[in-house]
PDB file of N, CA and C in Angstrom:
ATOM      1  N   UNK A   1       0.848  -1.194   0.000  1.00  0.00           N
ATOM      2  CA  UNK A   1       0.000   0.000   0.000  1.00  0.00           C
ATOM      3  C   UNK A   1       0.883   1.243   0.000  1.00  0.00           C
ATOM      4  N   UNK A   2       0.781   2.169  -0.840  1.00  0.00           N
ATOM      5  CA  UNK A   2       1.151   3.574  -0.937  1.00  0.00           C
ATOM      6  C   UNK A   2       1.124   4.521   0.175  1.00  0.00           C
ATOM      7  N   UNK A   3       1.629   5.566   0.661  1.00  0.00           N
ATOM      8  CA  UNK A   3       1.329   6.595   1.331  1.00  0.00           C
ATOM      9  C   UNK A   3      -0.071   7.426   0.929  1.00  0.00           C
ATOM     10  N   UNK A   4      -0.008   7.343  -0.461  1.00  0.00           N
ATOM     11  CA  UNK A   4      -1.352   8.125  -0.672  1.00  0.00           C
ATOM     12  C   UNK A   4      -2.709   7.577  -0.703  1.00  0.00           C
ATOM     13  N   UNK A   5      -2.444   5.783  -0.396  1.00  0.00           N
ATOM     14  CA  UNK A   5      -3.759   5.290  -0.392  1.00  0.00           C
ATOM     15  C   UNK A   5      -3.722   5.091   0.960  1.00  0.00           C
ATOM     16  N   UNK A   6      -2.776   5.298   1.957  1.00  0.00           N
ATOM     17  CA  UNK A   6      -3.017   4.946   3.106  1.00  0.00           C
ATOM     18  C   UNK A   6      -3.817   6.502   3.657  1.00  0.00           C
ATOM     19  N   UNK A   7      -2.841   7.458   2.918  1.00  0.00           N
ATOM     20  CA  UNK A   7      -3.985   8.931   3.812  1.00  0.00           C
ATOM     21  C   UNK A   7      -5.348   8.781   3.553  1.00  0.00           C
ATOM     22  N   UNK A   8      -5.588   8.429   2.006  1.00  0.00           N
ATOM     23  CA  UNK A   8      -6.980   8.424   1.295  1.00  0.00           C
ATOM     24  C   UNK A   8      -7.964   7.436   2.136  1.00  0.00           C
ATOM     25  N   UNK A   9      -7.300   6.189   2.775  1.00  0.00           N
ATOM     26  CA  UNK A   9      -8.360   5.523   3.309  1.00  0.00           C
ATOM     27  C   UNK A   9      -8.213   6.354   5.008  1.00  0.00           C
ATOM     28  N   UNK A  10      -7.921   6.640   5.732  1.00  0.00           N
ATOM     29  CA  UNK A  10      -7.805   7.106   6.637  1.00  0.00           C
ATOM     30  C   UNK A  10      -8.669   8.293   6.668  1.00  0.00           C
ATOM     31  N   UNK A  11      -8.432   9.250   5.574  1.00  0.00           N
ATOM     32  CA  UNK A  11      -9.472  10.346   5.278  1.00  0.00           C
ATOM     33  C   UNK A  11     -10.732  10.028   5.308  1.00  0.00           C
ATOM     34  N   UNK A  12     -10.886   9.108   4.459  1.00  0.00           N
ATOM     35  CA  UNK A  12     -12.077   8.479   4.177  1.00  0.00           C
ATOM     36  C   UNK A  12     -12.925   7.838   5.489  1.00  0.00           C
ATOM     37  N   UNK A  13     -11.863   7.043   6.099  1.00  0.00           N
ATOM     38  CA  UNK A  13     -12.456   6.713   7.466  1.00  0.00           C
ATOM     39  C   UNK A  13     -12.803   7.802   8.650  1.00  0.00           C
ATOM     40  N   UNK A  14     -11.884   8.888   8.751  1.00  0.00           N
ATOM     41  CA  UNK A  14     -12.352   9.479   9.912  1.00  0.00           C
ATOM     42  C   UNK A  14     -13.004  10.290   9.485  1.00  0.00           C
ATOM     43  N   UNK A  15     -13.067  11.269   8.205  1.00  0.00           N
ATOM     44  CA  UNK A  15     -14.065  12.145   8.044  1.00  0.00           C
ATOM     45  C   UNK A  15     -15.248  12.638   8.387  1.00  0.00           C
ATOM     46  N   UNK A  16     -15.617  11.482   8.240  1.00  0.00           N
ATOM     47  CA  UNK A  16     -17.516  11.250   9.305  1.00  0.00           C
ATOM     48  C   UNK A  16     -17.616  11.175  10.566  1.00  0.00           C
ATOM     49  N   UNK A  17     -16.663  10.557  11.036  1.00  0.00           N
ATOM     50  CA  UNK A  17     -16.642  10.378  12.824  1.00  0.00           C
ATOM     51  C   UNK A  17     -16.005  11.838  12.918  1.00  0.00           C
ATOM     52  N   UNK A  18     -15.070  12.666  12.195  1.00  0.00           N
ATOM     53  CA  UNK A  18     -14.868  14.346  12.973  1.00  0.00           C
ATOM     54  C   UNK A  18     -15.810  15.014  12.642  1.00  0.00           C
ATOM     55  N   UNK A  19     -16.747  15.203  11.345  1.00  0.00           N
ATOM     56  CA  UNK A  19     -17.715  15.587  11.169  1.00  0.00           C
ATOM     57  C   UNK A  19     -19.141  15.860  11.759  1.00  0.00           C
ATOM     58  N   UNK A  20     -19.352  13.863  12.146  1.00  0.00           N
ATOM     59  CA  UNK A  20     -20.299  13.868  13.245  1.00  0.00           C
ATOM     60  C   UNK A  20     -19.527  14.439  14.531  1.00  0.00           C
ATOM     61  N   UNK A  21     -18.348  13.941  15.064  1.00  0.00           N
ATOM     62  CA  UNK A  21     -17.771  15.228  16.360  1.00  0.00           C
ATOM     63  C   UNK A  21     -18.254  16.488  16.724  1.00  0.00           C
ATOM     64  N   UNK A  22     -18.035  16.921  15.210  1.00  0.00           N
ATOM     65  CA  UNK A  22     -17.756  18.418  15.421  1.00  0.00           C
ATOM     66  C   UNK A  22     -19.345  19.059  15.234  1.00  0.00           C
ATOM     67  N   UNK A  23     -20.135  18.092  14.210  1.00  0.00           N
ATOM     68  CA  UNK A  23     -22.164  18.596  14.341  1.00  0.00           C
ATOM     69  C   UNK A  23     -22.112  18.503  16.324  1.00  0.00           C
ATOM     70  N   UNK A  24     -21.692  17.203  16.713  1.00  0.00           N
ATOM     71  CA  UNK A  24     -22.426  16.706  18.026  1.00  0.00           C
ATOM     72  C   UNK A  24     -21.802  18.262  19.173  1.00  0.00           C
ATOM     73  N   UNK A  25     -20.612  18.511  18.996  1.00  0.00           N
ATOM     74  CA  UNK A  25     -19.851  19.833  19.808  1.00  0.00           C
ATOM     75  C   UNK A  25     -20.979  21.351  19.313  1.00  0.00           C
ATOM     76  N   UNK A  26     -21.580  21.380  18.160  1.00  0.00           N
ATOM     77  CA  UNK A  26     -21.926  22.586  18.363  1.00  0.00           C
ATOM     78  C   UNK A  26     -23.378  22.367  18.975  1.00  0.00           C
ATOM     79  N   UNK A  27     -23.607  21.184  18.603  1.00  0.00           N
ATOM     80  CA  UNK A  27     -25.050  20.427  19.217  1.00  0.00           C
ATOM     81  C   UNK A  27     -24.566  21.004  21.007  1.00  0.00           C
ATOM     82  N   UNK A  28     -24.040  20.596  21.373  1.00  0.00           N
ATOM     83  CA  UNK A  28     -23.937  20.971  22.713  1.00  0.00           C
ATOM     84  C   UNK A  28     -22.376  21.108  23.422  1.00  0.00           C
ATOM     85  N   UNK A  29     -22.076  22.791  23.219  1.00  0.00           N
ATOM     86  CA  UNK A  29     -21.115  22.729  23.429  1.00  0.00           C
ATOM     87  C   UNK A  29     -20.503  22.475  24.748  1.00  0.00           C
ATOM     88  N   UNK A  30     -20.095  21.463  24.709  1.00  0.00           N
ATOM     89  CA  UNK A  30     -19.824  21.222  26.540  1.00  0.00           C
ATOM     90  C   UNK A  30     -18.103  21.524  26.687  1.00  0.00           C
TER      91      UNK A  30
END
């Protein structure tokens, strides 16, 4: 595996989990 398919799947994987993070933080900023 490449460096650039390793960022690409990694991107790919966390994107949504910081995304949903960061909706759920303004949802309630604690």
């Amino acid at each position: 595996m490449r460096i650039e398919d390793l960022k690409r799947e990694v991107v790919i994987g966390h994107f949504p989990f910081l995304l949903s993070l960061r909706i759920a933080g303004l949802d309630d900023p604690n």
